[in-house]
Protein backbone atom coordinates (compact mmCIF):
# COMPACT_ATOMS: atom_id res chain seq x y z
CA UNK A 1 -9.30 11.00 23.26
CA UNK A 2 -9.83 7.84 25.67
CA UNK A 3 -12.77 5.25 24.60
CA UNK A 4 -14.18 5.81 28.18
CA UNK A 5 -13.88 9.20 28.06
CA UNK A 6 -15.87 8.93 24.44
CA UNK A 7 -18.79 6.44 25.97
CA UNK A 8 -19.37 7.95 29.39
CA UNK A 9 -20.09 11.15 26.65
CA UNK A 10 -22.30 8.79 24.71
CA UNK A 11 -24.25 8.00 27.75
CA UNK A 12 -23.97 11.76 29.07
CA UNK A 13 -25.86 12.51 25.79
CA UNK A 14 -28.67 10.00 26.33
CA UNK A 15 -29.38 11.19 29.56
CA UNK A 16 -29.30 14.93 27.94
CA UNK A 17 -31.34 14.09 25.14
CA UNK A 18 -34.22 12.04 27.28
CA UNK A 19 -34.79 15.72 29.03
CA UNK A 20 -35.37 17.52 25.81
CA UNK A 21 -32.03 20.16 26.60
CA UNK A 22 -30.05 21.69 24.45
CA UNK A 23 -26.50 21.14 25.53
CA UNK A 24 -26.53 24.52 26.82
CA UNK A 25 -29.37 24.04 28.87
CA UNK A 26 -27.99 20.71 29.98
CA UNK A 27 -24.96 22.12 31.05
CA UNK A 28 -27.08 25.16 33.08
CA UNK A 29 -28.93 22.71 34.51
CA UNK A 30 -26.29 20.83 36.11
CA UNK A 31 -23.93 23.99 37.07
CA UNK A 32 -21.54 23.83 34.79
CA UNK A 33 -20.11 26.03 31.91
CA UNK A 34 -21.44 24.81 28.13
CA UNK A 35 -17.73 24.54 26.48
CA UNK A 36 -17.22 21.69 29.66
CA UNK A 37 -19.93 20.15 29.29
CA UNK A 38 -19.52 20.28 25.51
CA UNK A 39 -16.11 18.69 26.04
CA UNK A 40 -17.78 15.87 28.14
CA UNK A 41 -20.28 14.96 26.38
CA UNK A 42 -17.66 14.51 23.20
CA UNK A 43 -14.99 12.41 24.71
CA UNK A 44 -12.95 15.49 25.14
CA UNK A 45 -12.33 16.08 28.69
CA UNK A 46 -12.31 13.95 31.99
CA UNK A 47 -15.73 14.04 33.49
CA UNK A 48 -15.38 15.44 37.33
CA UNK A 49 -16.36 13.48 40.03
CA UNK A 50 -18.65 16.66 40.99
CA UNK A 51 -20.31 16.37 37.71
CA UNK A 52 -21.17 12.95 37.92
CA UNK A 53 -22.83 13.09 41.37
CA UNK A 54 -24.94 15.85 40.19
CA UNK A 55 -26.01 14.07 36.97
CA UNK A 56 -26.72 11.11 39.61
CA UNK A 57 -28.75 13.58 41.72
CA UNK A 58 -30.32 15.55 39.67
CA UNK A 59 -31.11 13.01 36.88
CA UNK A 60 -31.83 10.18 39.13
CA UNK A 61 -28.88 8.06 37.32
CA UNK A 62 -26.67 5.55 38.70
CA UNK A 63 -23.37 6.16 39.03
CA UNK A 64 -22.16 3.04 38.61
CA UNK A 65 -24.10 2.67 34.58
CA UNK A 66 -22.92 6.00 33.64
CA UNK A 67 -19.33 5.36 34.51
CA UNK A 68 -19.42 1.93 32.94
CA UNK A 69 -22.33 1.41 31.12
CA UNK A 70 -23.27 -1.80 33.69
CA UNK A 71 -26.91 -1.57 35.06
CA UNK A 72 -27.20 -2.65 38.47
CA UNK A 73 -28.63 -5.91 39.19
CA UNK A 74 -32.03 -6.38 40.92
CA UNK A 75 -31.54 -8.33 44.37
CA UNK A 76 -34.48 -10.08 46.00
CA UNK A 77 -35.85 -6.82 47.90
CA UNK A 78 -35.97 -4.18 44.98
CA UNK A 79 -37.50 -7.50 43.07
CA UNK A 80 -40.19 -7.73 45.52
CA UNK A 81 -40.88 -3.72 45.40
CA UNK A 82 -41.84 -3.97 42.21
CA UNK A 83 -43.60 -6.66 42.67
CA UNK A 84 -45.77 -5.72 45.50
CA UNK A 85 -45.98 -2.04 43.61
CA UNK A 86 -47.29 -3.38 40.44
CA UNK A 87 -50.11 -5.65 42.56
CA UNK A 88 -51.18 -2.76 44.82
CA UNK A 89 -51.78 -0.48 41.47
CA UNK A 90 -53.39 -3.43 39.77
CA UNK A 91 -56.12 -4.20 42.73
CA UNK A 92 -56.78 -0.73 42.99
CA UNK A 93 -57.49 -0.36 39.09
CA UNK A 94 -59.25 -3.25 39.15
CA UNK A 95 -61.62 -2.16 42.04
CA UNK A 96 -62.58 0.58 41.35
CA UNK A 97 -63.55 -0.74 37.70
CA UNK A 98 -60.82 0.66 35.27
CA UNK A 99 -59.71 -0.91 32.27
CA UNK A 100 -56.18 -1.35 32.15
CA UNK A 101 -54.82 0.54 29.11
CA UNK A 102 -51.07 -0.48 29.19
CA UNK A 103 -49.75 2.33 27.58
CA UNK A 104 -51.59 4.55 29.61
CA UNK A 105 -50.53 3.15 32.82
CA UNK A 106 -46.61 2.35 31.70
CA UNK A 107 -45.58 5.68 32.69
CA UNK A 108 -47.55 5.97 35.99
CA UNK A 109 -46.37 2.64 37.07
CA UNK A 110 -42.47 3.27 36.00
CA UNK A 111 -43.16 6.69 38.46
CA UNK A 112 -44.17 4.50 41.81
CA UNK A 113 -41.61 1.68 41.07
CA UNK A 114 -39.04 4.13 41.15
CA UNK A 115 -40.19 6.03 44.43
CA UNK A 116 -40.66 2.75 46.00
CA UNK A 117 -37.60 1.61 45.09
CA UNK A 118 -36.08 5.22 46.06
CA UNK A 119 -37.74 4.84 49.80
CA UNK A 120 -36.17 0.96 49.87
CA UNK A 121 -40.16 -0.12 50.02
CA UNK A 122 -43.52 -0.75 48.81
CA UNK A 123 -45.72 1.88 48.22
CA UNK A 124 -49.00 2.32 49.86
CA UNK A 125 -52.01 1.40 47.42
CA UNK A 126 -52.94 4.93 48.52
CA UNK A 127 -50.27 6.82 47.43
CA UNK A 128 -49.78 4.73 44.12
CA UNK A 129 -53.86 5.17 43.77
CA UNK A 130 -53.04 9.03 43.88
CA UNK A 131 -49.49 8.34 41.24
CA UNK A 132 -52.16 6.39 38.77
CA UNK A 133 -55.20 9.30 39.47
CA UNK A 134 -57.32 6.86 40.30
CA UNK A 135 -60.29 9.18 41.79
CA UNK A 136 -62.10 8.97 45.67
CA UNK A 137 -59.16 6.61 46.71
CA UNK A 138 -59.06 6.23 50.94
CA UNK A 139 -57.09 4.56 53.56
CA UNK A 140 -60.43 2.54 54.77
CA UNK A 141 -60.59 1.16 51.04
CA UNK A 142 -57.53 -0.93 52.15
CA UNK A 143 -57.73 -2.35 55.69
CA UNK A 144 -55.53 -4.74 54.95
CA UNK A 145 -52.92 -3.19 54.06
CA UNK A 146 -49.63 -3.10 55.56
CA UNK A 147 -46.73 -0.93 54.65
């Protein structure tokens, strides 16, 4: 049993366990049979190149971390996503008179970093107004902004 073989099965059992499966489910889920996916997810077997792009696709994981373990740096422009995500949700909390409850919000925010970040751009404050439920949230509220 290789050591890579044993951690990209470590990580393959994060991933599972973060979506509540069973490893029957799991393995459903992505389209293979349980006694393969068993086998992966114990260091037992080679995972397939199929399998990995569908855990990337389907999981929204990198490739790159669950092959190595390595998480992808941040460059300048995902940086600035966040950035510009994370100040668009805040002015719209703030004017429309919410408190900002950070465990509340976590979650929501995590959700329109990683769309933004998915589209290669900022958010509109509209559409991350509608992510946090913020209520009676239009366009005209923002004329400044830009996308």
């Amino acid at each position: 049993m290789s050591t890579t073989f044993s951690e990209i099965g470590r990580r393959l059992r994060e991933i599972r366990k973060a979506t509540g499966l069973t490893q029957a489910e799991f393995a459903e889920f992505l389209g293979t049979s349980y006694r393969s996916y068993k086998a992966y997810e114990t260091g037992k077997r080679e995972v397939t190149t199929a399998l990995i792009l569908k855990v990337e696709e389907k999981c929204r994981v990198a490739q790159g971390w669950l092959l190595s373990g390595d998480n992808p740096e941040l460059d300048d422009s995902k940086l600035q996503i966040i950035e510009h995500t994370l100040q668009r949700g805040f002015t719209a909390l703030k004017e429309k008179g919410l408190e900002i409850d950070p465990p509340k919000w976590s979650g929501k925010f995590r959700l329109a970093i990683k769309l933004g970040l998915n589209q290669s751009r900022s958010l509109s404050v509209t559409d991350i107004a509608e992510i946090l439920e913020i209520p009676n949230k239009r366009e005209k509220d923002y004329p400044h902004e830009n996308n």
